[in-house]
Protein backbone atom coordinates (compact mmCIF):
# COMPACT_ATOMS: atom_id res chain seq x y z
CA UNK A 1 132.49 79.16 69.54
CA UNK A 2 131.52 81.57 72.44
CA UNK A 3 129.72 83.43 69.99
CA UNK A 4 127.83 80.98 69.11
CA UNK A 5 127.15 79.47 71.96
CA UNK A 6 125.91 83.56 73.04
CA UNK A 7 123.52 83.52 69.83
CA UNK A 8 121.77 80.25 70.72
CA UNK A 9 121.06 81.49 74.14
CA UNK A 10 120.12 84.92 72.96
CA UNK A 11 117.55 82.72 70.73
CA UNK A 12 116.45 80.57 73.26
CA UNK A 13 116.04 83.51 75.81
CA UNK A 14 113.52 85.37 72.78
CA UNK A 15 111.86 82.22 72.38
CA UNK A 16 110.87 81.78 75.66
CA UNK A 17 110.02 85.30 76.15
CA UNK A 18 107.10 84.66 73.32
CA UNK A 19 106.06 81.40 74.60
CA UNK A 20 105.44 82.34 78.32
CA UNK A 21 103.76 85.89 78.99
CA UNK A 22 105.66 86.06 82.87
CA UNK A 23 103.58 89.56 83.61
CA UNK A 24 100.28 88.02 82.84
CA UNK A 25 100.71 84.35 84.76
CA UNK A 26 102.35 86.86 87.44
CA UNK A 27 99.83 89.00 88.36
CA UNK A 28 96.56 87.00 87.37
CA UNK A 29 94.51 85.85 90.41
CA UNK A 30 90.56 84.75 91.02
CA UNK A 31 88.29 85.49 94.39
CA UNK A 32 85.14 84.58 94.50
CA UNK A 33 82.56 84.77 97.51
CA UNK A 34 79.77 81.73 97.64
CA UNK A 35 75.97 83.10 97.29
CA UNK A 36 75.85 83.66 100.60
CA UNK A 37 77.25 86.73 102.33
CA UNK A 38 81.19 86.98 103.25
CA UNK A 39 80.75 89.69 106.17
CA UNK A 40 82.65 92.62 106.20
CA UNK A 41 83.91 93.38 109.88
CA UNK A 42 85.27 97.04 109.99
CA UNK A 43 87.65 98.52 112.64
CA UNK A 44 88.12 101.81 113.51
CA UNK A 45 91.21 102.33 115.00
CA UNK A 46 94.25 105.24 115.55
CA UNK A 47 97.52 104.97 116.61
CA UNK A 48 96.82 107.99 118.65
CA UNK A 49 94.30 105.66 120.84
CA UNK A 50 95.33 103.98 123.98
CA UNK A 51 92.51 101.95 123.67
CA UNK A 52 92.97 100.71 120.16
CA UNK A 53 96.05 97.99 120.76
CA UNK A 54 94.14 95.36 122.49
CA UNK A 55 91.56 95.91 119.37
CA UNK A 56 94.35 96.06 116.61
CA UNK A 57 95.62 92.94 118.61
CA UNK A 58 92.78 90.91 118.71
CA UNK A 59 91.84 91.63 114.98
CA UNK A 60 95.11 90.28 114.07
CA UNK A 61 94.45 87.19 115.70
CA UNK A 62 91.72 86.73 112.92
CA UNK A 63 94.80 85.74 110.60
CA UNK A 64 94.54 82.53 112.18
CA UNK A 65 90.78 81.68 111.31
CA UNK A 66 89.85 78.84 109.19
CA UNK A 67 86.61 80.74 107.91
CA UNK A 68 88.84 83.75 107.30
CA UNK A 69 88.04 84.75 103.38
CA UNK A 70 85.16 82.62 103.72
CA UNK A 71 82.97 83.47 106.19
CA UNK A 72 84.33 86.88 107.24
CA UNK A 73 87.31 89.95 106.19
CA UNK A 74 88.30 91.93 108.09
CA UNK A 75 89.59 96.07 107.33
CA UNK A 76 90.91 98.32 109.43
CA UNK A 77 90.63 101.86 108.69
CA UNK A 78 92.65 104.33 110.54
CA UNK A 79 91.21 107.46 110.88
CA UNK A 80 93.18 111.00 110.99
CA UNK A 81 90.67 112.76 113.81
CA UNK A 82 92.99 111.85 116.83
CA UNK A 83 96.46 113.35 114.68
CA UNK A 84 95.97 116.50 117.16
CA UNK A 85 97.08 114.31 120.35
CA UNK A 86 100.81 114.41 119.37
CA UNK A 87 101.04 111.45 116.59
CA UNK A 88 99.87 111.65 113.20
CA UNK A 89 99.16 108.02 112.03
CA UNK A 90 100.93 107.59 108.54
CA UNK A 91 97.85 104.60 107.73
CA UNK A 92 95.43 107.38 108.61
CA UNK A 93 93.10 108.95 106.05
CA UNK A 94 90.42 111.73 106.06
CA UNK A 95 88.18 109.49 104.05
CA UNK A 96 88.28 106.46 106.06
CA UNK A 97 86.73 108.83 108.91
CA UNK A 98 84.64 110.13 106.53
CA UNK A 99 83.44 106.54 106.02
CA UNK A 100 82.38 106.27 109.51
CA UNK A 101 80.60 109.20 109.92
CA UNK A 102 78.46 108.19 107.38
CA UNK A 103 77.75 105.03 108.95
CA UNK A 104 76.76 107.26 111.96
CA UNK A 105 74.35 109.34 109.77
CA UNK A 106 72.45 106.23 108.69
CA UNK A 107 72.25 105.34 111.97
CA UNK A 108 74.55 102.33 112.05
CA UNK A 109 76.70 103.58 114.77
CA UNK A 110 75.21 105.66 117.90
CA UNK A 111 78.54 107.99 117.48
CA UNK A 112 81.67 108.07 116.30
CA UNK A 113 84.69 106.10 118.56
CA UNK A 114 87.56 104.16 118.24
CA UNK A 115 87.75 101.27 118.84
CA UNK A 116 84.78 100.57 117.06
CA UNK A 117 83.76 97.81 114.37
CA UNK A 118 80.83 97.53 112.11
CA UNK A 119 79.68 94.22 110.83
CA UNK A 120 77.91 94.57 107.55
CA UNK A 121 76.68 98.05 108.30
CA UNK A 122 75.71 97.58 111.92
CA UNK A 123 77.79 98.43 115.08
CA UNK A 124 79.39 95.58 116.25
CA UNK A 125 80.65 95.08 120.45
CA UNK A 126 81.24 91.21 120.48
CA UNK A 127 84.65 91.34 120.37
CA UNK A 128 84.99 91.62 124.04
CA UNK A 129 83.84 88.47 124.37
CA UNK A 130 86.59 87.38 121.95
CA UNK A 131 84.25 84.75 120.25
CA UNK A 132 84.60 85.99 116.30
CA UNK A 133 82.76 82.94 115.22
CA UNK A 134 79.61 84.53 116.53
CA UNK A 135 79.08 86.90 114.00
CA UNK A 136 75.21 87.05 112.74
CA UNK A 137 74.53 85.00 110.19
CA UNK A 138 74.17 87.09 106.63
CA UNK A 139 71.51 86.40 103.55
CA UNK A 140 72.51 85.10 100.26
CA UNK A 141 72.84 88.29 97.68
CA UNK A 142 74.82 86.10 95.31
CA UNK A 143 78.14 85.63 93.67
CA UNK A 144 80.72 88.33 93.78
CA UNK A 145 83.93 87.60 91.35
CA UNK A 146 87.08 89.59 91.52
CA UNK A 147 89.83 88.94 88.25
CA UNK A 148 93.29 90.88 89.14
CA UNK A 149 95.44 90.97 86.09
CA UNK A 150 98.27 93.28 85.51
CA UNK A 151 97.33 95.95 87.74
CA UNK A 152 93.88 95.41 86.96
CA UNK A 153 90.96 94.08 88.73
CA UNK A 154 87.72 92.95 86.79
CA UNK A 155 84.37 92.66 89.25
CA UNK A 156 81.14 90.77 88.28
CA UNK A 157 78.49 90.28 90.54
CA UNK A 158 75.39 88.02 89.77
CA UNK A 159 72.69 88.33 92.33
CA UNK A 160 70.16 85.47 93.47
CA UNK A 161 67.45 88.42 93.77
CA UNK A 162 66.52 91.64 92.02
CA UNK A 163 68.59 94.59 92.07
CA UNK A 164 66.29 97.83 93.32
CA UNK A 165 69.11 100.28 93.23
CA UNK A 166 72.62 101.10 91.36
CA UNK A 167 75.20 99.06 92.93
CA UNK A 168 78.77 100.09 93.95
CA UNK A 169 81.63 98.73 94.50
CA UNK A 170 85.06 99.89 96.67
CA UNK A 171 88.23 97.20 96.10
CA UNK A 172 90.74 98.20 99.01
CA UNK A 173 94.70 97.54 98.58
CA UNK A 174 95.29 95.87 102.49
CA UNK A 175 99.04 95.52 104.51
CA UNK A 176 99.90 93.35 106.79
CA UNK A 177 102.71 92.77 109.73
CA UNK A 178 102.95 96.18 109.74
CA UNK A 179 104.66 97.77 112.42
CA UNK A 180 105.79 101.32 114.06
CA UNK A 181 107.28 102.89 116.98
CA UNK A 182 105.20 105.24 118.58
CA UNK A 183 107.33 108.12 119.50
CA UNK A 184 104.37 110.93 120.76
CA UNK A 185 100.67 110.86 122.28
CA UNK A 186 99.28 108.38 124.36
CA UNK A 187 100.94 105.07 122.72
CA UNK A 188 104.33 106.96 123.15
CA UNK A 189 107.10 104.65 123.84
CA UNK A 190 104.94 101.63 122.46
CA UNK A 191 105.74 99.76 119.10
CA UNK A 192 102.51 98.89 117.64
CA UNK A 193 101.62 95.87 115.03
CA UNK A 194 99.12 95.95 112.48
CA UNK A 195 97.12 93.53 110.29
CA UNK A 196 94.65 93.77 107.85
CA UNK A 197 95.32 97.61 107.64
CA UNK A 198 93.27 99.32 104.59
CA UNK A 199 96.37 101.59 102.73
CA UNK A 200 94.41 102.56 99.94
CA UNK A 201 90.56 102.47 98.26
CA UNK A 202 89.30 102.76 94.74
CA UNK A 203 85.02 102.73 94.35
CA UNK A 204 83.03 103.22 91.25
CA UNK A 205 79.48 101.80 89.77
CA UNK A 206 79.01 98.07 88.59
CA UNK A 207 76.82 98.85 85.15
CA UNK A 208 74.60 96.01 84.61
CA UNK A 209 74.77 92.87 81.53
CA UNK A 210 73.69 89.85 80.45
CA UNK A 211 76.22 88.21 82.64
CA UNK A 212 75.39 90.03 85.59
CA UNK A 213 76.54 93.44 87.00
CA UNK A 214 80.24 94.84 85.83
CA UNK A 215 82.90 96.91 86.44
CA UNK A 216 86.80 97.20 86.13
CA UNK A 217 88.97 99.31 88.06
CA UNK A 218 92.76 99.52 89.11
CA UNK A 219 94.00 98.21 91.83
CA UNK A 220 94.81 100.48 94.81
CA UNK A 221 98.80 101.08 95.37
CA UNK A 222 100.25 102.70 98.27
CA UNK A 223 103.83 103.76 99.04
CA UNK A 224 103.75 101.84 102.05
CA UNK A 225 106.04 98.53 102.04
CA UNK A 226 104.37 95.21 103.87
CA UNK A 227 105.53 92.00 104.19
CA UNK A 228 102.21 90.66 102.89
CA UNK A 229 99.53 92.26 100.95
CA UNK A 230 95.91 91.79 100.60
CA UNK A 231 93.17 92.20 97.97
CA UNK A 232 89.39 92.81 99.52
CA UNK A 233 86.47 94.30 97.15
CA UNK A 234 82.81 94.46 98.77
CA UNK A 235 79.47 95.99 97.27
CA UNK A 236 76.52 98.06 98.64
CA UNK A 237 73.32 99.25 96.96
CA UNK A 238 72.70 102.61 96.85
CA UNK A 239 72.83 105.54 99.30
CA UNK A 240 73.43 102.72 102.11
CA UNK A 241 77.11 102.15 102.35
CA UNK A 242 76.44 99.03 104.36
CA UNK A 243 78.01 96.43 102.60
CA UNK A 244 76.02 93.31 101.00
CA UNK A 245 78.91 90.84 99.38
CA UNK A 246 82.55 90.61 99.84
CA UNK A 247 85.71 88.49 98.72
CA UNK A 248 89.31 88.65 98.59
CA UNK A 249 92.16 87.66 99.99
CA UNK A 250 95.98 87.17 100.09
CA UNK A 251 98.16 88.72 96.99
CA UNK A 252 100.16 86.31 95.89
């Protein structure tokens, strides 16, 4: 009778198995921005920075914001050129300060700094002020779609204009309630919490279709363990790394 009773099970086990695909229902989620443009606000930030934990802090407040996903995402990149002071920053990357300096070669940023955000390409001081409902109000590029599926994350963009240039697109892998004990440099002795922190990038070309512009990529992994992860994907046209659509949000 046990036997039996194992078999049927066994059965019913395989059966399901067919019927319901758990990876695919799993890992299968949609973002989509509305035509008009989801801002990307970009910090620049080091754990090496006295300066940076009121920023870090204030950008986590964000969390809280009914537009957030909507309106706005944040990022913040943690860049590797304050390492020297005594702490290396284990969110820090050579090509997230890369990233900025190229922002300062277009012009976008009078120098490189941290604390220091960009707003859809532009240097960005507001936050002072603490009003992040003042950002400036964007155009309307069009519809950016992200479809995450098994690792996998399918982008189409349809513009409301014409396209002059190749566009691009960078999907970034982001952690959150992340936090470490500072144990060197000028935050020594501090224990530090971030949010919205960039761990990893992947960028490539959208090639262009009768159903707008495509791509698909992987999805950015990191070694890093967070509470709560994030999906974020924005698009820029050309040389100009300023970024002209964005969506994402919260991995489920």
């Amino acid at each position: 009778e046990t036997e039996t009773i194992m078999m049927h099970l066994r059965m019913a086990a395989a059966l399901l198995a067919v019927l319901i695909p758990l990876p695919v229902l799993a890992g299968s989620q949609v973002f989509s921005s509305a035509v008009e443009q989801t801002g990307l606000l970009e910090l620049y930030t080091s754990e090496g920075c006295s300066s940076c934990p009121p920023a870090d802090r204030w950008l986590s407040s964000l969390k809280t914001s009914p537009v957030l996903w909507k309106e706005f995402i944040p990022v913040a990149f943690h860049v590797d050129y304050w390492d020297y002071i005594g702490w290396q920053d284990r969110f820090a990357s050579p090509e997230f300060s890369e990233r900025q300096r190229r922002f300062a070669r277009q012009q976008s940023l009078r120098t490189v700094y941290t604390p220091g955000f960009v707003y859809n390409g532009r240097e960005w001081r507001n936050w002072f002020a603490k009003r992040f409902f003042d950002f400036p109000q964007g155009s309307r590029p069009g519809v950016l779609t992200v479809t995450t599926m098994d690792g996998e994350a399918r982008l189409n963009f349809r513009p409301s204009g014409s396209v002059n240039s190749t566009l691009f697109y960078t999907v970034a892998l982001l952690g959150f309630d992340l936090q470490t004990h500072i144990k060197a440099g000028e935050n020594a002795g501090r224990s530090l919490q971030h949010d919205f922190v960039v761990l990893d990038i992947r960028s490539g070309s959208l090639q262009p279709g009768e159903e707008g512009y495509s791509a698909s990529t992987q999805i950015p992994h990191s070694d890093v363990v967070a509470p709560r992860y994030a999906i974020v994907v924005w698009i820029h046209q050309g040389d100009d790394i300023s970024p002209i659509q964005a969506t994402g949000g919260y991995r489920e």
